[in-house]
PDB file of N, CA and C in Angstrom:
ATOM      1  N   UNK A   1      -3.496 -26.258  46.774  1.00  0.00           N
ATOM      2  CA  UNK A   1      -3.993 -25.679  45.544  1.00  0.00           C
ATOM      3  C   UNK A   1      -5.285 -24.927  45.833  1.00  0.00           C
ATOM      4  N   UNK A   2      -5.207 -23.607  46.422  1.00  0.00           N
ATOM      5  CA  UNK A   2      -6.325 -23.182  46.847  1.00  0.00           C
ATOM      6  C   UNK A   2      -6.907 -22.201  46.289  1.00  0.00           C
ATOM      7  N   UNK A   3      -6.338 -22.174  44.871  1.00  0.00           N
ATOM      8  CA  UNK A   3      -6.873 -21.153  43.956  1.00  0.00           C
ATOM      9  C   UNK A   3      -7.463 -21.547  43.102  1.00  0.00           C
ATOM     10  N   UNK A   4      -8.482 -20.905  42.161  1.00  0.00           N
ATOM     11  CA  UNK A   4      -9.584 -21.201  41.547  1.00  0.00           C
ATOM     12  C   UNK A   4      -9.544 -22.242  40.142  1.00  0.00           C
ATOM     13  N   UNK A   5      -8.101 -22.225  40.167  1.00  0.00           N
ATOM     14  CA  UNK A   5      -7.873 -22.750  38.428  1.00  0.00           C
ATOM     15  C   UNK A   5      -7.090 -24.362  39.002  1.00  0.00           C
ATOM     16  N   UNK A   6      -7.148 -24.230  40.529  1.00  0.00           N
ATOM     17  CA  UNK A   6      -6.601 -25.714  40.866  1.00  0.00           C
ATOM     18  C   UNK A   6      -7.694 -26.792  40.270  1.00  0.00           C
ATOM     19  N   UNK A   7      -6.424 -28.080  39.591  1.00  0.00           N
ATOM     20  CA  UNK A   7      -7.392 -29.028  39.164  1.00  0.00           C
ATOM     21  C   UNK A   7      -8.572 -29.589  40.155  1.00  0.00           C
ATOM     22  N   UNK A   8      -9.599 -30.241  40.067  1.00  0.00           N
ATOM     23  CA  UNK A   8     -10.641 -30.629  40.494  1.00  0.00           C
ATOM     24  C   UNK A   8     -10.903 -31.854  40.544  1.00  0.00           C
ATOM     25  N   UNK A   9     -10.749 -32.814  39.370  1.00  0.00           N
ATOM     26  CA  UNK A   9     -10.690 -33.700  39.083  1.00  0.00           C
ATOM     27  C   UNK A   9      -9.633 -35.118  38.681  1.00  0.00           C
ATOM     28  N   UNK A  10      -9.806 -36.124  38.305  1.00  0.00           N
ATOM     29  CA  UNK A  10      -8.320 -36.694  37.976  1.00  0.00           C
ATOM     30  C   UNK A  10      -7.940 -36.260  36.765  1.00  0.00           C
ATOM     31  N   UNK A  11      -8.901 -36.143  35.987  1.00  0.00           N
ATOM     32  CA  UNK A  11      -8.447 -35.674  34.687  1.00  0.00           C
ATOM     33  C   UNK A  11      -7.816 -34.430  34.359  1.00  0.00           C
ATOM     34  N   UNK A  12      -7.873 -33.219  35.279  1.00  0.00           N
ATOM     35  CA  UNK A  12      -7.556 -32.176  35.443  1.00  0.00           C
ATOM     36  C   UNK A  12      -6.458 -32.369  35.921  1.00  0.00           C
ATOM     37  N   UNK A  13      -5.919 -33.149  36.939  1.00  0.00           N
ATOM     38  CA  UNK A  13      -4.857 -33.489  37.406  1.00  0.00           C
ATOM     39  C   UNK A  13      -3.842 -34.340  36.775  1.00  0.00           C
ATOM     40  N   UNK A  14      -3.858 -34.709  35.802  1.00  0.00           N
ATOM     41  CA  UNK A  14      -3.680 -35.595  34.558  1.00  0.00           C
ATOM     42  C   UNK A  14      -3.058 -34.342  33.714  1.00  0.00           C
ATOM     43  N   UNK A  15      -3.955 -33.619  33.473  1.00  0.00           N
ATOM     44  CA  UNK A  15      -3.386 -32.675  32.418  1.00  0.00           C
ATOM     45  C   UNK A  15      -2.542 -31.655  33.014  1.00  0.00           C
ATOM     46  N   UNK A  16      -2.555 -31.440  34.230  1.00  0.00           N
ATOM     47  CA  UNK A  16      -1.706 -30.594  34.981  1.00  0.00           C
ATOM     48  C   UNK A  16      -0.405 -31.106  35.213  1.00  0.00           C
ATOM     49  N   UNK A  17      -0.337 -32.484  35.367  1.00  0.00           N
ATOM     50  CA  UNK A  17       1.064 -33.116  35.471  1.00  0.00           C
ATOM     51  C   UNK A  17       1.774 -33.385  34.280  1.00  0.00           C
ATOM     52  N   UNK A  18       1.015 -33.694  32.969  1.00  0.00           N
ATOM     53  CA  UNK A  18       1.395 -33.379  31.412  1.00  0.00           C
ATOM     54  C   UNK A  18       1.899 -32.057  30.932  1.00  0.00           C
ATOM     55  N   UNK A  19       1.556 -30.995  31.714  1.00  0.00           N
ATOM     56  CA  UNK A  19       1.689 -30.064  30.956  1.00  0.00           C
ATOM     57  C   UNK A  19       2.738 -28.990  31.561  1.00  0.00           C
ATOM     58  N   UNK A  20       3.426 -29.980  32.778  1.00  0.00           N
ATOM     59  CA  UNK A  20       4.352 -29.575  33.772  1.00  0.00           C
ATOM     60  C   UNK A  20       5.595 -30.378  33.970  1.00  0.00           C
ATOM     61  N   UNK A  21       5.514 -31.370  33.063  1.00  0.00           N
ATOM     62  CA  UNK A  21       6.429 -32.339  32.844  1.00  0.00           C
ATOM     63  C   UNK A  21       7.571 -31.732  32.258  1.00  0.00           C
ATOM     64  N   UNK A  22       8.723 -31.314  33.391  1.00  0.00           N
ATOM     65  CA  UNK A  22       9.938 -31.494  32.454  1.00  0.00           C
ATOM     66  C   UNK A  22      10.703 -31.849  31.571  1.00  0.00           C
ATOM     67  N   UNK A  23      11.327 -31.243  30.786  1.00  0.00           N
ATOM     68  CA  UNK A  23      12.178 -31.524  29.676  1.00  0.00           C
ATOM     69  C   UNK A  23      12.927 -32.823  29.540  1.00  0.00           C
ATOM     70  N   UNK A  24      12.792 -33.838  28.818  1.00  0.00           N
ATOM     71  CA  UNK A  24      13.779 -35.270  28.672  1.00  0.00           C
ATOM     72  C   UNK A  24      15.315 -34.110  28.486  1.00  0.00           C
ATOM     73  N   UNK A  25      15.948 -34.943  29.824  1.00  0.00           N
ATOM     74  CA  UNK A  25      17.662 -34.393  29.953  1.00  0.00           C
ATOM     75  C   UNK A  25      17.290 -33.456  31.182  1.00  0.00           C
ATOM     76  N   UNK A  26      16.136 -33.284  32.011  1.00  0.00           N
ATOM     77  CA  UNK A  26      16.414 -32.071  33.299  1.00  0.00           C
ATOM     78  C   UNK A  26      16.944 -32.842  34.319  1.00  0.00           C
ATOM     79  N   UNK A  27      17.708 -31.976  35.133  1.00  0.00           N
ATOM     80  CA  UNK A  27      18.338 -33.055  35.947  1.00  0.00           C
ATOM     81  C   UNK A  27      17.683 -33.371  36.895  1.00  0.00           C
ATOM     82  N   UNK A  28      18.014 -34.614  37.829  1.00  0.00           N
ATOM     83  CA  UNK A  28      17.293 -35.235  38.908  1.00  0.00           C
ATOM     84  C   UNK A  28      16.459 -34.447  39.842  1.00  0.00           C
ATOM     85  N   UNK A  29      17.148 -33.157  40.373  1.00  0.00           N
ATOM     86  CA  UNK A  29      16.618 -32.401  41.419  1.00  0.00           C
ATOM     87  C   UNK A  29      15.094 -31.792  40.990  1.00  0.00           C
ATOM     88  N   UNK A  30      15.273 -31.437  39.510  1.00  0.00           N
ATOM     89  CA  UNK A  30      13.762 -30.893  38.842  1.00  0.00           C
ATOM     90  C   UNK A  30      12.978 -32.073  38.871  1.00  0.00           C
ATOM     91  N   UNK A  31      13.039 -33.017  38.531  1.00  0.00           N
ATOM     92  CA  UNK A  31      12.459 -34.498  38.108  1.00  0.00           C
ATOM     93  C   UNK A  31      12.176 -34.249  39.753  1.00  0.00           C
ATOM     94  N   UNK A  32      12.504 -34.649  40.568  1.00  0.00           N
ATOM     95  CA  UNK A  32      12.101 -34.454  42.154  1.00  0.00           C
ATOM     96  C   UNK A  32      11.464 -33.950  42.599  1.00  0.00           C
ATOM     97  N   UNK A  33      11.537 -32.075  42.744  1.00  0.00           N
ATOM     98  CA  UNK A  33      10.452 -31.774  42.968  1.00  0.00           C
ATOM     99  C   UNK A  33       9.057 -31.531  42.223  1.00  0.00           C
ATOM    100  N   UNK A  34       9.353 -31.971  40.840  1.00  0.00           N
ATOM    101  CA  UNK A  34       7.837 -32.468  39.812  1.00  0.00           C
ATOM    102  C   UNK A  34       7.280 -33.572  40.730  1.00  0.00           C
ATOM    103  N   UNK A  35       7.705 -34.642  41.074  1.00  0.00           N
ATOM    104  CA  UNK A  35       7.201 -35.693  41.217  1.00  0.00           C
ATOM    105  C   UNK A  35       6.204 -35.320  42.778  1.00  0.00           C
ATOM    106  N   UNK A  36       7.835 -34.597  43.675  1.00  0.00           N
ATOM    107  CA  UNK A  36       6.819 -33.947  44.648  1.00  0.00           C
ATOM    108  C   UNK A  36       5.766 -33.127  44.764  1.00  0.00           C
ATOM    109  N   UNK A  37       5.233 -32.403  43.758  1.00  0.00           N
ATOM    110  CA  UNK A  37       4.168 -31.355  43.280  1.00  0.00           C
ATOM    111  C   UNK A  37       3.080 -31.930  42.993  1.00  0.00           C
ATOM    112  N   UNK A  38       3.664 -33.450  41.767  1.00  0.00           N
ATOM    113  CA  UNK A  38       2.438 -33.808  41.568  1.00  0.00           C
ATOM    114  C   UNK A  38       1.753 -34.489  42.874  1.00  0.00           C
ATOM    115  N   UNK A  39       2.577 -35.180  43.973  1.00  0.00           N
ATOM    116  CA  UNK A  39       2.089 -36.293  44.778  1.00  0.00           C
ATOM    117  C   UNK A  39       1.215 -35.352  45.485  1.00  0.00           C
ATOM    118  N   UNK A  40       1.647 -34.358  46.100  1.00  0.00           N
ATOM    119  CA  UNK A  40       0.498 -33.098  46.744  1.00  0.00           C
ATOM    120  C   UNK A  40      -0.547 -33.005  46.161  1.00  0.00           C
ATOM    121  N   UNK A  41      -0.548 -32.220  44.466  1.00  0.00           N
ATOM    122  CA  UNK A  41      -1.684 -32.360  43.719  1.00  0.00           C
ATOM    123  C   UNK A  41      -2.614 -33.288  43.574  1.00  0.00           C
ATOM    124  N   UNK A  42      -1.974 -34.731  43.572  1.00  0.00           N
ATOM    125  CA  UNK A  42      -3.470 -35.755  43.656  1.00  0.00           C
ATOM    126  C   UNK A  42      -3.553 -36.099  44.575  1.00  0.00           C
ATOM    127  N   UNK A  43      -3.242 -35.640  46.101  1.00  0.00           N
ATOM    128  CA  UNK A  43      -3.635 -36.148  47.248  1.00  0.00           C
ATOM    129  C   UNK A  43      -4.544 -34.779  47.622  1.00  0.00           C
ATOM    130  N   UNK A  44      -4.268 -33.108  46.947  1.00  0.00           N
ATOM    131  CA  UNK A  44      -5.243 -32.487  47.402  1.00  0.00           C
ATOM    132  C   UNK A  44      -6.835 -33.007  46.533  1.00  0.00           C
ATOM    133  N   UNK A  45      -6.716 -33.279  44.973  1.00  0.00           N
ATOM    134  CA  UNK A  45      -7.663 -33.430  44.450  1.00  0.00           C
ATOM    135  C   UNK A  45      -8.269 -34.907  44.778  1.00  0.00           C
ATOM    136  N   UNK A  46      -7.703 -35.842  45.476  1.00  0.00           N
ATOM    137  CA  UNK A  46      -8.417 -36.974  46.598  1.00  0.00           C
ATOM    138  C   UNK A  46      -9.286 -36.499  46.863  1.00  0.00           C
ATOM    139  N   UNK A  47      -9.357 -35.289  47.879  1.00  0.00           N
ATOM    140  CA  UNK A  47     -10.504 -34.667  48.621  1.00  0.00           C
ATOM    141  C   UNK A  47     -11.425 -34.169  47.886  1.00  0.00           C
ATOM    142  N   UNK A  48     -10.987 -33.978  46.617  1.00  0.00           N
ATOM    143  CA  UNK A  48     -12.332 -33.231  46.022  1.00  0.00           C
ATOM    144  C   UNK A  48     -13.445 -34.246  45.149  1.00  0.00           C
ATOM    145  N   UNK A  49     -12.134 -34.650  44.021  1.00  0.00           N
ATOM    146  CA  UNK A  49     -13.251 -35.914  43.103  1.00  0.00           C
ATOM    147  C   UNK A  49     -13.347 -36.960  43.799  1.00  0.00           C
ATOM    148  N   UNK A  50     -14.086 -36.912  44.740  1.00  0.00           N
ATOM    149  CA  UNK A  50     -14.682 -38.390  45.295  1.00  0.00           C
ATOM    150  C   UNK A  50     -14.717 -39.799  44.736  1.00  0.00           C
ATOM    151  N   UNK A  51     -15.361 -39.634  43.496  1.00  0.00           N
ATOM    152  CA  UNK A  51     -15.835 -40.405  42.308  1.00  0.00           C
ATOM    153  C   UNK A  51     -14.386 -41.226  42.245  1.00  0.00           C
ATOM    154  N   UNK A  52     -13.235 -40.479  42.429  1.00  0.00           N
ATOM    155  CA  UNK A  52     -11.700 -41.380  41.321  1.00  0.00           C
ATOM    156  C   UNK A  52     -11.032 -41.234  42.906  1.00  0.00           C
ATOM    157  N   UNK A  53     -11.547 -40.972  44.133  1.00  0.00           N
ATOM    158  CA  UNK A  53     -10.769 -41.284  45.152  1.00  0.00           C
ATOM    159  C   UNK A  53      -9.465 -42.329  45.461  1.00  0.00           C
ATOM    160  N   UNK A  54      -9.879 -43.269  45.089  1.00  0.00           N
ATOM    161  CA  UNK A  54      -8.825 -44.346  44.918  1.00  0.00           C
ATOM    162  C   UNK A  54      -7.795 -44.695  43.954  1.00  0.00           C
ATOM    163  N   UNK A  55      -8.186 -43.834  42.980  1.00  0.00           N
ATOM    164  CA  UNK A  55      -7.241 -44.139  41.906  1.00  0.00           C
ATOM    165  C   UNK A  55      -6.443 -42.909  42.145  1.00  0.00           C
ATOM    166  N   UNK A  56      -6.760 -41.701  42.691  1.00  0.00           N
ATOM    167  CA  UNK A  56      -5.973 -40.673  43.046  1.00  0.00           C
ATOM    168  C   UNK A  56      -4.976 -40.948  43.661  1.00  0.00           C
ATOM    169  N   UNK A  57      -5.585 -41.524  45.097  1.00  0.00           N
ATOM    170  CA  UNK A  57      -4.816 -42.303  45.799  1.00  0.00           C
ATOM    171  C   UNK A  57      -3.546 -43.145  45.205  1.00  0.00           C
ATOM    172  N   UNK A  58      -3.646 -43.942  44.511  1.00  0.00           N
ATOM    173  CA  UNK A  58      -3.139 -44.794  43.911  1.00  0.00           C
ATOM    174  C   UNK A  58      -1.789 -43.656  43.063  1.00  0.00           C
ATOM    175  N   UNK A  59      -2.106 -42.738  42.485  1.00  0.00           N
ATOM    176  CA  UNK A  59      -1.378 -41.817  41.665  1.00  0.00           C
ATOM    177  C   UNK A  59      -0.569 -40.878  42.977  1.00  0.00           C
ATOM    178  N   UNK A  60      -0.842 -40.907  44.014  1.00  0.00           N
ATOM    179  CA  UNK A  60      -0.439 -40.089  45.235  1.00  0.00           C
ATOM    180  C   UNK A  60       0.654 -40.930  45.912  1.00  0.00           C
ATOM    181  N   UNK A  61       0.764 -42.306  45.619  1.00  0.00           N
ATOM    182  CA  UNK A  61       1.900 -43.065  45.971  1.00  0.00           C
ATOM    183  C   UNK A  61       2.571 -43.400  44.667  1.00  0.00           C
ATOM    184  N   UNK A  62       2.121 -43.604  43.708  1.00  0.00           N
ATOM    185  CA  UNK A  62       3.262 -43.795  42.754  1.00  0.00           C
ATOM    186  C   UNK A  62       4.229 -42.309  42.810  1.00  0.00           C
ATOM    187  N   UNK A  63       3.696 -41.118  43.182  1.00  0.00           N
ATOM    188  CA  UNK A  63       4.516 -40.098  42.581  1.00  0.00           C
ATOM    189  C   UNK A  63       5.519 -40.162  44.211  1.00  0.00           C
ATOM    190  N   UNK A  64       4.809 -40.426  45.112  1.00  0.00           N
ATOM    191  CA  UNK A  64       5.463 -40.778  46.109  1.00  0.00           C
ATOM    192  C   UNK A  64       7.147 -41.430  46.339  1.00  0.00           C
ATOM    193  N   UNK A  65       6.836 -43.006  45.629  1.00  0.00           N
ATOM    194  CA  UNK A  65       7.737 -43.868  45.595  1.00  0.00           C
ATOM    195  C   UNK A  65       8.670 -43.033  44.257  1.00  0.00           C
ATOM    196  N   UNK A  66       8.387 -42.433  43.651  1.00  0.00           N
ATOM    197  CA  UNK A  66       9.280 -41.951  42.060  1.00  0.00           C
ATOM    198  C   UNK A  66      10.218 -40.616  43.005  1.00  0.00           C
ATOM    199  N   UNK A  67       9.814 -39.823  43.626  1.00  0.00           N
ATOM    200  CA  UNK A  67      10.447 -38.679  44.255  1.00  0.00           C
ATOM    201  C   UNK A  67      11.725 -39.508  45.418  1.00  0.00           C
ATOM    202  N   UNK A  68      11.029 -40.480  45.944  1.00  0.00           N
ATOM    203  CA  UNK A  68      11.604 -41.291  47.150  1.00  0.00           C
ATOM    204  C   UNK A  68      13.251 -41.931  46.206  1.00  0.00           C
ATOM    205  N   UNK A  69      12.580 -42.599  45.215  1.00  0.00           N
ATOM    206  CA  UNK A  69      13.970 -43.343  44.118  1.00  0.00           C
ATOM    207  C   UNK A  69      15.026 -42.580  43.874  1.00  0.00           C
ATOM    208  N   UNK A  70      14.455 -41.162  43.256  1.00  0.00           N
ATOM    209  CA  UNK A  70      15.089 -39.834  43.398  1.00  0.00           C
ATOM    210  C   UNK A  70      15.771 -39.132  44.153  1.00  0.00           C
ATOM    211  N   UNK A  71      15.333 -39.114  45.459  1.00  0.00           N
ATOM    212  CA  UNK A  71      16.199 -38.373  46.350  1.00  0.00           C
ATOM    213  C   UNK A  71      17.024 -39.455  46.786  1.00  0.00           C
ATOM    214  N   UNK A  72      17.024 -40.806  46.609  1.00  0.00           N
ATOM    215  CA  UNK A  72      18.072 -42.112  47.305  1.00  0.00           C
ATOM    216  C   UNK A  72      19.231 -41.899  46.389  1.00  0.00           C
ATOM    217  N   UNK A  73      18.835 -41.919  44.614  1.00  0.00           N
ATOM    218  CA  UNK A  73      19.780 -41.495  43.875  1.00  0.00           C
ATOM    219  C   UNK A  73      20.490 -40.583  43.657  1.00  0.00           C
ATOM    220  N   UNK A  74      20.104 -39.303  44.228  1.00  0.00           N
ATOM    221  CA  UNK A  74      20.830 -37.920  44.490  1.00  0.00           C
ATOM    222  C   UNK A  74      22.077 -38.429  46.030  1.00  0.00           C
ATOM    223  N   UNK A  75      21.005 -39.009  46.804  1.00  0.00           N
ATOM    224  CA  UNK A  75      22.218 -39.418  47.823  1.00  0.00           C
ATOM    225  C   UNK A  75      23.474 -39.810  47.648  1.00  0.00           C
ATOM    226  N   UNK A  76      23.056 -40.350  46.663  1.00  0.00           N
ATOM    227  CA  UNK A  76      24.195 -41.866  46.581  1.00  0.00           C
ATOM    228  C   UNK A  76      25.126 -41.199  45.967  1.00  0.00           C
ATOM    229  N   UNK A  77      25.025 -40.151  44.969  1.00  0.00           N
ATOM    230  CA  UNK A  77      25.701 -39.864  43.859  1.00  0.00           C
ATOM    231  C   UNK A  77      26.191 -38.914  44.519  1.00  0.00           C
ATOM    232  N   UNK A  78      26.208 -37.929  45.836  1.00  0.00           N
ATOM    233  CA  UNK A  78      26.652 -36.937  46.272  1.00  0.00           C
ATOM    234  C   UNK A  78      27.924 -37.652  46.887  1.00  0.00           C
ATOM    235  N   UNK A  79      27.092 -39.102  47.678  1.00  0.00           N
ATOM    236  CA  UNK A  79      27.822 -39.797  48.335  1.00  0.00           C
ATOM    237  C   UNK A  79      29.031 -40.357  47.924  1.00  0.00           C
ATOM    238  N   UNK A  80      28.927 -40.937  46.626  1.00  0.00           N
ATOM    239  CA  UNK A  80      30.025 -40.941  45.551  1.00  0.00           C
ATOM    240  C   UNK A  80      31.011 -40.188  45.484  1.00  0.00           C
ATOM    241  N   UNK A  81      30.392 -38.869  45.138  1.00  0.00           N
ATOM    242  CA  UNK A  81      31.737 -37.917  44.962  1.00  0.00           C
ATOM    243  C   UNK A  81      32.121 -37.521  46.083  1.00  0.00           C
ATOM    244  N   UNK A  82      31.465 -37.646  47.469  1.00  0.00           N
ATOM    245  CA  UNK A  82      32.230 -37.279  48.573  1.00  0.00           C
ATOM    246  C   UNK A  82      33.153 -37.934  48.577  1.00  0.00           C
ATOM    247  N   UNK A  83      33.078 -39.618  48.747  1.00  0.00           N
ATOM    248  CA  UNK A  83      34.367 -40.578  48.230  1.00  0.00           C
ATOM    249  C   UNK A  83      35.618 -40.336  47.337  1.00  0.00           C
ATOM    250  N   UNK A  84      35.339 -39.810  46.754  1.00  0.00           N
ATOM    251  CA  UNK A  84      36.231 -39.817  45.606  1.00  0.00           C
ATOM    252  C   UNK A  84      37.014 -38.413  46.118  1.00  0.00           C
ATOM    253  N   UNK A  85      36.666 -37.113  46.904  1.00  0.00           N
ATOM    254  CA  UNK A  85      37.454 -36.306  46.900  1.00  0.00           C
ATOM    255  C   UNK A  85      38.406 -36.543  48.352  1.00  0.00           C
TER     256      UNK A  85
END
């Protein structure tokens, strides 16, 4: 995020992931790479707000483990219908 309007803070990063939140009903693959966007986003703004370092942190693995659930469930379900044909 190396442009000027990148969030700064957690709270900035908070409202950036609110306001980028896909539609209830998008399918898995969007939900995925949101989750992956945000985990980048609060691991770049780690480096900046010092102050919420850890709780960034903390928000940099939850979005982590949510993308990870995601792509196991895309597996499975591809994996599925490979079965079936």
């Amino acid at each position: 995020m190396a442009d000027s309007k990148a969030p700064q803070t957690l709270k900035d990063a908070h409202a950036v992931a609110a306001s980028t939140r896909p539609l209830p009903g998008a399918n898995q693959a969007t939900w995925l790479k949101w989750h992956k966007t945000n985990a980048r986003m609060y691991r770049e703004v780690s480096d900046i707000d010092r102050w919420h370092h850890h709780e960034l942190r903390y928000w940099v693995n939850y979005e982590e483990n949510k993308a990870e659930e995601l792509a196991a469930q895309i597996q499975a379900r591809k994996a599925e219908s490979a079965d079936v044909a």
